[in-house]
N, C-alpha and C. Protein backbone atom coordinates (compact mmCIF):
# COMPACT_ATOMS: atom_id res chain seq x y z
N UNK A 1 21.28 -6.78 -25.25
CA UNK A 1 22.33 -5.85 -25.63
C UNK A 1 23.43 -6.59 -26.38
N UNK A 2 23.87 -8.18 -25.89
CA UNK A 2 24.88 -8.75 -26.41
C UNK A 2 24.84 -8.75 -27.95
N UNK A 3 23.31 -9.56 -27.90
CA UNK A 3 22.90 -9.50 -29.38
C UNK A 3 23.49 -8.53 -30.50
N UNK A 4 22.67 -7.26 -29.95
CA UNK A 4 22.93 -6.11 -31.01
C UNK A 4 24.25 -5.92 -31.09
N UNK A 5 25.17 -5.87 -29.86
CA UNK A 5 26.60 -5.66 -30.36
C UNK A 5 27.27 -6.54 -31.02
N UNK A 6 27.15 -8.19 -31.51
CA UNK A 6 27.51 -8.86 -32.31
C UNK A 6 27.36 -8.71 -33.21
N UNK A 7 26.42 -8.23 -34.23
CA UNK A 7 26.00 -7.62 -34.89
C UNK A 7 27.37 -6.76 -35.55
N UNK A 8 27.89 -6.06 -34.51
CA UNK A 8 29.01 -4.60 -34.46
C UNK A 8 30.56 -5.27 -33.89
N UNK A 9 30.64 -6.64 -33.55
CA UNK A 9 31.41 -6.94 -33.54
C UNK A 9 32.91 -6.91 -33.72
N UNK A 10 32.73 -7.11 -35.39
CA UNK A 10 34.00 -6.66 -36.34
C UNK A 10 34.11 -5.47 -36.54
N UNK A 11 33.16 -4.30 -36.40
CA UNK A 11 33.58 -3.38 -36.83
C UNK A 11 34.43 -2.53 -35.45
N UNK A 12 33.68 -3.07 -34.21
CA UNK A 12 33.87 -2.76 -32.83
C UNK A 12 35.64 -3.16 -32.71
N UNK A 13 35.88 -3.92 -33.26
CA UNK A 13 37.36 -4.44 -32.99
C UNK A 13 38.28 -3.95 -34.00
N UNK A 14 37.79 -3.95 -34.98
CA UNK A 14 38.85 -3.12 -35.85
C UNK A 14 39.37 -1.52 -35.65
N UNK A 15 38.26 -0.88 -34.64
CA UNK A 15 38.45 0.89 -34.30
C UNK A 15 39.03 0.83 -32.84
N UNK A 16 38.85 -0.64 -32.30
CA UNK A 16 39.65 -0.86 -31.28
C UNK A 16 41.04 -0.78 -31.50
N UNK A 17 41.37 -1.83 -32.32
CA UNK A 17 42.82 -2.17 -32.58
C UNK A 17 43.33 -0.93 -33.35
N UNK A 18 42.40 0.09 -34.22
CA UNK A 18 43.11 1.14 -34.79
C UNK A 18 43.21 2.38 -33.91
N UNK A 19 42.73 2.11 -32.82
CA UNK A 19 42.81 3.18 -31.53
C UNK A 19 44.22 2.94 -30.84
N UNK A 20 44.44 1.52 -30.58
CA UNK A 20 45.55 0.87 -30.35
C UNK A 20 46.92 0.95 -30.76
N UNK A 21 46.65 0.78 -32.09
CA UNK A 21 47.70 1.42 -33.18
C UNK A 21 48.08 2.73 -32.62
N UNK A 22 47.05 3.19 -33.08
CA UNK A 22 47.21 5.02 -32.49
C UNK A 22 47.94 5.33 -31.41
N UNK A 23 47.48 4.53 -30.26
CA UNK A 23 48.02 4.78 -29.29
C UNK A 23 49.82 4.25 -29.58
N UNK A 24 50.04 3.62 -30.06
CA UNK A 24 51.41 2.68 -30.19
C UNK A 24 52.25 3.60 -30.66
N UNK A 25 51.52 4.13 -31.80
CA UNK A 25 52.56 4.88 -32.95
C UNK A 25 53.16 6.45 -31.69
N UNK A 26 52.19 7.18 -31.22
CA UNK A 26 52.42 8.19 -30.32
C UNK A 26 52.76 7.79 -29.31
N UNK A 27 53.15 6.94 -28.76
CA UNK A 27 53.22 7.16 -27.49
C UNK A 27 55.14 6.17 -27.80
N UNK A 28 55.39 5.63 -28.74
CA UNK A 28 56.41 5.25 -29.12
C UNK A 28 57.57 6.04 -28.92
N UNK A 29 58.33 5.59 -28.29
CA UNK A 29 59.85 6.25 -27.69
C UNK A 29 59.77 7.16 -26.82
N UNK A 30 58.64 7.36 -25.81
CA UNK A 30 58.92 7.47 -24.93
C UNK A 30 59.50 6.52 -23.61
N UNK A 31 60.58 6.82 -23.33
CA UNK A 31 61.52 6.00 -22.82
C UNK A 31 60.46 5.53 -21.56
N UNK A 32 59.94 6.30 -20.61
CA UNK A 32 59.38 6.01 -19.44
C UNK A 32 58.42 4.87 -19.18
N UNK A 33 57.39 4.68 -20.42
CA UNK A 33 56.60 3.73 -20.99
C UNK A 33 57.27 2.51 -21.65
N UNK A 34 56.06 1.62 -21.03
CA UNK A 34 56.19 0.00 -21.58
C UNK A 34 55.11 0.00 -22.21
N UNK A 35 54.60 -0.18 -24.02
CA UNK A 35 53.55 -0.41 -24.32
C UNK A 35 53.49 -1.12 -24.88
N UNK A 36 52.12 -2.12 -24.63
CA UNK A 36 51.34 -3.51 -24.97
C UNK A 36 51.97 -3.46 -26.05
N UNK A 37 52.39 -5.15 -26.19
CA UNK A 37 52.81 -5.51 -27.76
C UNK A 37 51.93 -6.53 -28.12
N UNK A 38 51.69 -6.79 -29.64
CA UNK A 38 51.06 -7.84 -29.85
C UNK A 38 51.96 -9.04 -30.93
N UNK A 39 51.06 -10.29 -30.47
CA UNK A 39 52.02 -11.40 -31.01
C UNK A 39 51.85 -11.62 -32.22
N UNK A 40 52.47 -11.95 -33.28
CA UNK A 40 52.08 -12.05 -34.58
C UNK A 40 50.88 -12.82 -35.30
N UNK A 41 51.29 -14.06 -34.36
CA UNK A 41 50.15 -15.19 -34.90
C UNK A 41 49.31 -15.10 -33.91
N UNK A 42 48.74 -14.13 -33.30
CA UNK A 42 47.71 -14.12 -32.26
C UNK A 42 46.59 -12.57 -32.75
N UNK A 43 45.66 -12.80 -32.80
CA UNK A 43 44.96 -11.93 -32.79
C UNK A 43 44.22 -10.98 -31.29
N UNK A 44 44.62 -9.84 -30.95
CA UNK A 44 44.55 -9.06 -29.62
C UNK A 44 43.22 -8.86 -29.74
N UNK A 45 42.67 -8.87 -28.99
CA UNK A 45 40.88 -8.26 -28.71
C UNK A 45 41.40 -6.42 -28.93
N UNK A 46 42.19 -6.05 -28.13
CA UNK A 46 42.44 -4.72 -27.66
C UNK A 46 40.86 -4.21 -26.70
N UNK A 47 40.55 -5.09 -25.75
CA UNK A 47 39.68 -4.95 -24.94
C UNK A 47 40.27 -3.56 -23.91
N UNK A 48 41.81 -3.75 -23.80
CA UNK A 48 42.37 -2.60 -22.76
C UNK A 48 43.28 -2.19 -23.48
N UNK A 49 43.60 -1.02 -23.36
CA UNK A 49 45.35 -0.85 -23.99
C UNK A 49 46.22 -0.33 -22.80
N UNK A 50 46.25 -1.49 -21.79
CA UNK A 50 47.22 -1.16 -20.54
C UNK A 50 48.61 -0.93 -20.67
N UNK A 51 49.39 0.39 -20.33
CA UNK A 51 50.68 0.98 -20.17
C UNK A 51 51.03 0.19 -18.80
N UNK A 52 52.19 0.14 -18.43
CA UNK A 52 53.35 0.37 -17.55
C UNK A 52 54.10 1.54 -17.80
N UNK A 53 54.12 2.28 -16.64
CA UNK A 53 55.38 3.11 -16.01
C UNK A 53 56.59 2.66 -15.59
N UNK A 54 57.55 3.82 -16.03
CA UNK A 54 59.20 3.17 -15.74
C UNK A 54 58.92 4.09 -14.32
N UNK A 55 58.58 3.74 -13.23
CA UNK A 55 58.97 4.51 -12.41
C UNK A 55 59.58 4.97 -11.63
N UNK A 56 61.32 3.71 -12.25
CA UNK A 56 62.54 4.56 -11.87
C UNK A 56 62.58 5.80 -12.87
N UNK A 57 61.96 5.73 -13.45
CA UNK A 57 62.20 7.21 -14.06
C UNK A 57 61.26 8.57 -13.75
N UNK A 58 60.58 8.40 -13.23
CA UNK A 58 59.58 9.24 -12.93
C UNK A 58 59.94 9.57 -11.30
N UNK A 59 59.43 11.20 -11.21
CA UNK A 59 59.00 11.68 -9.93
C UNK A 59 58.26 11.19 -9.29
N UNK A 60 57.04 10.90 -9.75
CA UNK A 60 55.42 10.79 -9.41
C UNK A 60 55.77 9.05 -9.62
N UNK A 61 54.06 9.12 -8.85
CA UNK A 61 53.57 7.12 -8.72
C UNK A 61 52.76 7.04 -9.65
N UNK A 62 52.21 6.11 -9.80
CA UNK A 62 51.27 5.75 -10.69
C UNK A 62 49.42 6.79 -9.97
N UNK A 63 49.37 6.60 -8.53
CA UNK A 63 47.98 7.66 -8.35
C UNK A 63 48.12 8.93 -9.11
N UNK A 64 50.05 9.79 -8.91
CA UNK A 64 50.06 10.83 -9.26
C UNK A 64 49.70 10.92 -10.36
N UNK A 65 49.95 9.81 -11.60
CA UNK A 65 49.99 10.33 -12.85
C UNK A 65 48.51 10.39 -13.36
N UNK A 66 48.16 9.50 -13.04
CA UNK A 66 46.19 9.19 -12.97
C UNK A 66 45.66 10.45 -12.70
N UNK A 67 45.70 11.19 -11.42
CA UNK A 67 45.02 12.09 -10.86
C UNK A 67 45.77 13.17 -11.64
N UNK A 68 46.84 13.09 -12.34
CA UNK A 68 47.00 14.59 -13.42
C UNK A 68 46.10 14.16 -14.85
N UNK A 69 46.19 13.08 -14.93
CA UNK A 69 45.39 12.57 -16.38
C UNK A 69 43.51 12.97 -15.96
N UNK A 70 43.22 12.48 -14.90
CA UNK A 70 41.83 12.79 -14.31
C UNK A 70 41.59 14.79 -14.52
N UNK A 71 42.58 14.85 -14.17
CA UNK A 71 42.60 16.48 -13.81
C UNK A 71 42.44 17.16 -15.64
N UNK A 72 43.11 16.91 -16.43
CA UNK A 72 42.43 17.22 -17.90
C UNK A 72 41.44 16.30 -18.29
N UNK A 73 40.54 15.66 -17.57
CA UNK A 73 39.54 15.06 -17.76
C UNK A 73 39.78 13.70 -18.52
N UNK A 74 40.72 13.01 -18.26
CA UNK A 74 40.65 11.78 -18.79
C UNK A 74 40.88 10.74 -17.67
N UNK A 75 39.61 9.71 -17.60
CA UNK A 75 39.73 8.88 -17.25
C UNK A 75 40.36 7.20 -17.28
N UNK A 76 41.15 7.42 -16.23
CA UNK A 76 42.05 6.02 -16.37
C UNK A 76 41.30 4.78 -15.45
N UNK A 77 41.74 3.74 -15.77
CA UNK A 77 41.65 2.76 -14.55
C UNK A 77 42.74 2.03 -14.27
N UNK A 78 42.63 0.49 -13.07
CA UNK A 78 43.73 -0.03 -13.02
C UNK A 78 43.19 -1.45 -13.01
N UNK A 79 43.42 -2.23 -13.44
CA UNK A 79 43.11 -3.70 -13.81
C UNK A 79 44.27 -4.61 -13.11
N UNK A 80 44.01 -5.52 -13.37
CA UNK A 80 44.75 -7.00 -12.94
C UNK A 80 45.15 -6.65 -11.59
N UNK A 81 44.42 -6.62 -10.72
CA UNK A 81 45.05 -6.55 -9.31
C UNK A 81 45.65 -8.04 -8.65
N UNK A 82 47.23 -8.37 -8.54
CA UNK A 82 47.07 -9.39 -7.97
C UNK A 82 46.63 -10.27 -7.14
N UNK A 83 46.07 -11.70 -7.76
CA UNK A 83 44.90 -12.68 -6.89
C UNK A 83 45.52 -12.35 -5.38
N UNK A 84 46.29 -12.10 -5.19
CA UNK A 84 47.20 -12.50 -3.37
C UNK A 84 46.88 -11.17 -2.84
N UNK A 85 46.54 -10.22 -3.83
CA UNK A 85 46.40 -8.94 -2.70
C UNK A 85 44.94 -8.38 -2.67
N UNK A 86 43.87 -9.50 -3.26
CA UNK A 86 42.74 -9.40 -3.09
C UNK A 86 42.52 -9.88 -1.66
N UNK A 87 41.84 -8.97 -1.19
CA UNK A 87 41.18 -8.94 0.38
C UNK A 87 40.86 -10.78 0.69
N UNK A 88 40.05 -11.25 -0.51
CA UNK A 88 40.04 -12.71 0.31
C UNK A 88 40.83 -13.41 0.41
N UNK A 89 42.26 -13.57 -0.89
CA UNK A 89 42.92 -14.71 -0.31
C UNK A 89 44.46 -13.82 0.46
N UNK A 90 43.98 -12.50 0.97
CA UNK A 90 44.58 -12.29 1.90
C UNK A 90 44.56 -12.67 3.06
N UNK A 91 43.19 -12.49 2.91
CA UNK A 91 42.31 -13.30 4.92
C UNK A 91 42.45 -14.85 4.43
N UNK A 92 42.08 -15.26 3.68
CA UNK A 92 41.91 -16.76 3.00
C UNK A 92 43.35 -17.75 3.99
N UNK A 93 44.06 -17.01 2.78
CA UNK A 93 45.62 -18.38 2.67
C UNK A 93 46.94 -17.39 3.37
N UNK A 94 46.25 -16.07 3.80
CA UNK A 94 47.04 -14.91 4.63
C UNK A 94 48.31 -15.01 3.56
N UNK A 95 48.15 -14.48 2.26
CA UNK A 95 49.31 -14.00 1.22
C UNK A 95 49.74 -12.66 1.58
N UNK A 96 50.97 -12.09 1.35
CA UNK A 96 51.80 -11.29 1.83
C UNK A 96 52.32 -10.71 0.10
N UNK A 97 52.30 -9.70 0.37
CA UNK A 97 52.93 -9.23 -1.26
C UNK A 97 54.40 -9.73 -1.50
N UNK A 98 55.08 -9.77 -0.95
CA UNK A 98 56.52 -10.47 -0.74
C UNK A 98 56.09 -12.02 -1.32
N UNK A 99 55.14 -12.54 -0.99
CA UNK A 99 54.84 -14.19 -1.54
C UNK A 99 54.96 -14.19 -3.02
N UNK A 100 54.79 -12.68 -3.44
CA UNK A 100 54.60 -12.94 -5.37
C UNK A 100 54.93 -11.82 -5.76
N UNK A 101 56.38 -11.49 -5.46
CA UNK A 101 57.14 -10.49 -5.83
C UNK A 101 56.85 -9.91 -7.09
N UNK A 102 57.08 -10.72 -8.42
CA UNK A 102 57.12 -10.15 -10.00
C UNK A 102 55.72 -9.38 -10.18
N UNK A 103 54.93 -10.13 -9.37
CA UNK A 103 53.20 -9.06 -9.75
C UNK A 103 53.15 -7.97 -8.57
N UNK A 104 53.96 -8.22 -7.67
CA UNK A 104 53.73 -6.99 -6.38
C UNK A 104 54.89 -6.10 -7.26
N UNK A 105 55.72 -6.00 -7.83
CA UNK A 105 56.42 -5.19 -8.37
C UNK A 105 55.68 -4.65 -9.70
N UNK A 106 54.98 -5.46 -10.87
CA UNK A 106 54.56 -4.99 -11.60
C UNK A 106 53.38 -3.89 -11.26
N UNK A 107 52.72 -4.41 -10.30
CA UNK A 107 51.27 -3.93 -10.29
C UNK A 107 51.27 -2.59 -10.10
N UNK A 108 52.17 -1.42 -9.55
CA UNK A 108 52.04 -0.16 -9.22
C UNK A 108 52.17 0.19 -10.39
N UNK A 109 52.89 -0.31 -11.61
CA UNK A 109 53.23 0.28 -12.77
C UNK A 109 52.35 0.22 -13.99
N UNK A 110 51.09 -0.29 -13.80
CA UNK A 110 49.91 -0.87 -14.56
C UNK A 110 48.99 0.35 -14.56
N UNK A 111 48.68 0.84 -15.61
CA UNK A 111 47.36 1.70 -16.27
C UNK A 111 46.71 1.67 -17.28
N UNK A 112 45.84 1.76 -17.00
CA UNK A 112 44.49 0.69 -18.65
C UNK A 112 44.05 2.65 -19.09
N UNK A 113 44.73 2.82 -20.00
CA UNK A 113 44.23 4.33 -21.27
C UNK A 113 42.76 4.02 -21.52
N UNK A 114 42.19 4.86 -21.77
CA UNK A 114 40.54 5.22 -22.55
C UNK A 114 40.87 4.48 -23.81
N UNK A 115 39.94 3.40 -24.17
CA UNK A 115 40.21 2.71 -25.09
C UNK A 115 38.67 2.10 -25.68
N UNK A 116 38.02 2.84 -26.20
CA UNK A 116 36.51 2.20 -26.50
C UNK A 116 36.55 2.70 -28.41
N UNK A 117 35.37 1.73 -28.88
CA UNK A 117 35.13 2.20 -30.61
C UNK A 117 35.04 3.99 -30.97
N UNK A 118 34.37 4.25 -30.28
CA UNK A 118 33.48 5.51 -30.81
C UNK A 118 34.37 6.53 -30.54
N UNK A 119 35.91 5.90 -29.71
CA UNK A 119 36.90 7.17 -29.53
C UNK A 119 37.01 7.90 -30.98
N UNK A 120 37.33 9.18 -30.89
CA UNK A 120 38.08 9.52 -31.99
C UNK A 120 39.75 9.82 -32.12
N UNK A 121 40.39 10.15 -33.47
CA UNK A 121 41.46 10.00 -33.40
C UNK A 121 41.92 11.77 -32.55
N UNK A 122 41.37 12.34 -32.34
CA UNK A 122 41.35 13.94 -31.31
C UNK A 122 41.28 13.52 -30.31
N UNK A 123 40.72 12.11 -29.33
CA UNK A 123 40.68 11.88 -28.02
C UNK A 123 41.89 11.08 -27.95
N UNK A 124 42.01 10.09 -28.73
CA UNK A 124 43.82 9.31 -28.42
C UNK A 124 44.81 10.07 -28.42
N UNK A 125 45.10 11.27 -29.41
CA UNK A 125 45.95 12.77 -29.51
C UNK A 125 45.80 12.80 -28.21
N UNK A 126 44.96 13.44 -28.07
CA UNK A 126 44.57 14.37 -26.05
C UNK A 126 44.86 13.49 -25.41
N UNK A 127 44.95 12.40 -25.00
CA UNK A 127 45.34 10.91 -24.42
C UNK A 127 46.59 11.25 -24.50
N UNK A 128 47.43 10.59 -25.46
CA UNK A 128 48.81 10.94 -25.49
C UNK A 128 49.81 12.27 -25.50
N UNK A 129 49.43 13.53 -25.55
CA UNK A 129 49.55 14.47 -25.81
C UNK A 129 49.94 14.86 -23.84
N UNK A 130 48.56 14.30 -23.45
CA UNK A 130 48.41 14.81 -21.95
C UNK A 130 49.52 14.19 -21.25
N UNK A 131 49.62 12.74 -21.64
CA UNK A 131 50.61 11.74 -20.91
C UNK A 131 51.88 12.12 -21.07
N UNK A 132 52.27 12.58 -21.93
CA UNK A 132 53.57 12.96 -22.64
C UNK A 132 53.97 14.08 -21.90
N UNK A 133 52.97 15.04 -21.54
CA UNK A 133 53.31 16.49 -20.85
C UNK A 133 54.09 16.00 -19.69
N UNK A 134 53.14 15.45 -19.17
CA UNK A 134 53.05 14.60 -17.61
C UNK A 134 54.44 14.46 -17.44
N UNK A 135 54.26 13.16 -18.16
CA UNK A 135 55.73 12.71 -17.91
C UNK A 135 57.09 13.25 -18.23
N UNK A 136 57.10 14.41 -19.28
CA UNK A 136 58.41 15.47 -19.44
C UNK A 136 57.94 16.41 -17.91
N UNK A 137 56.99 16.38 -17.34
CA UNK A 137 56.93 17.60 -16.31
C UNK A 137 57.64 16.65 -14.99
N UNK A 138 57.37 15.26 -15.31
CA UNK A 138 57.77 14.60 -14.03
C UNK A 138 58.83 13.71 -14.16
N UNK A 139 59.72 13.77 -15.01
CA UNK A 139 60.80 12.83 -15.52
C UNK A 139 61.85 12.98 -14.81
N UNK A 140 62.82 12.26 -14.59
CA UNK A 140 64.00 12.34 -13.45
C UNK A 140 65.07 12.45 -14.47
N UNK A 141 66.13 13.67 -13.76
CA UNK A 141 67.27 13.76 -14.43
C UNK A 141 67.94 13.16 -13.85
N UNK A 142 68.72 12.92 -14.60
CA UNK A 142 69.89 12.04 -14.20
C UNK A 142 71.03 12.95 -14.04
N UNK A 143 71.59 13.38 -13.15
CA UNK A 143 72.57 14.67 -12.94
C UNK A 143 74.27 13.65 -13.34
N UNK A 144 74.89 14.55 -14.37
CA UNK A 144 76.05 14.06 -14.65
C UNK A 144 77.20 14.74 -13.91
N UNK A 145 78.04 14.02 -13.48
CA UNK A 145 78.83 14.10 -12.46
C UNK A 145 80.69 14.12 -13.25
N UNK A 146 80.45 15.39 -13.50
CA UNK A 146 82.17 15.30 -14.21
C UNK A 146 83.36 14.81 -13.10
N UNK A 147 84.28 13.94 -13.74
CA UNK A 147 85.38 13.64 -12.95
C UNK A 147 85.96 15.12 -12.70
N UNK A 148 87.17 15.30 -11.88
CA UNK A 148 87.99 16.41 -11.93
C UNK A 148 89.02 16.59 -12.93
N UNK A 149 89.31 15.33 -13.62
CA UNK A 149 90.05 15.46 -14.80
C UNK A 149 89.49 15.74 -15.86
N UNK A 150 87.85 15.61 -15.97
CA UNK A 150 87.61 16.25 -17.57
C UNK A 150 87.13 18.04 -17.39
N UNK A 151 87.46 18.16 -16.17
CA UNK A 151 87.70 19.96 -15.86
C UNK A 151 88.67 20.73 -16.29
């Protein structure tokens, strides 16, 4: 199988990275989202196109938003689980999520989008389109609190 997909290689990575794009350009300024950047002098595979959630800004957790994305039929996953909160070097070296705060804090906020060649540009739309609902349906107001003097 490797074979034949080398073969498809370059073309496999270029509808990657223009899926990527896609995703960048739409999903851009939404405040709630952190999305993947790439480095100039580095070339990205775009193997994942993993988001972060602001989820001081949000109602919902990261399951909620998944299981509304699942619910219009799009499948998410979650990647990079930190090494310390993998079952063995929990039992292993007995790590505590508190031992590696910056990834026990990141990790709830981590979601890998549908990101393969053969997407089309109607499934990254529906991708972002869906996420966007989501998150205006689940966004936190911020209630403004007039002094008594600007009454």
């Amino acid at each position: 199988i490797g074979i034949h997909q080398l073969r498809r290689a370059d073309e496999m990575h270029r509808k990657r990275a223009q899926w990527a794009g896609l995703y960048s350009d739409l999903l851009a300024g939404v405040e709630e989202l952190i999305l993947p950047t790439q480095q100039p002098d580095r070339i990205h595979s775009w193997h994942l196109y993993v988001i972060r959630l602001r989820l001081d800004r949000l109602k919902i957790n990261r399951a909620e938003v998944i299981d509304a994305l699942k619910q219009a039929g799009i499948t998410t996953s979650v990647h990079w689980m930190p090494l310390h909160e993998h079952p063995y070097y929990r039992e292993k070296y007995g790590y505590k999520p508190e031992d590696f705060p910056v990834a026990a804090r990141l990790y709830p906020e981590l979601i890998t989008l549908p990101l393969y060649p053969d997407m089309t540009e109607a499934e990254v739309a529906y991708v972002c389109d869906t996420l966007k609902n989501i998150i205006a349906a689940n966004r936190r107001v911020e209630r403004c609190i007039r002094s008594s003097a600007a009454k």
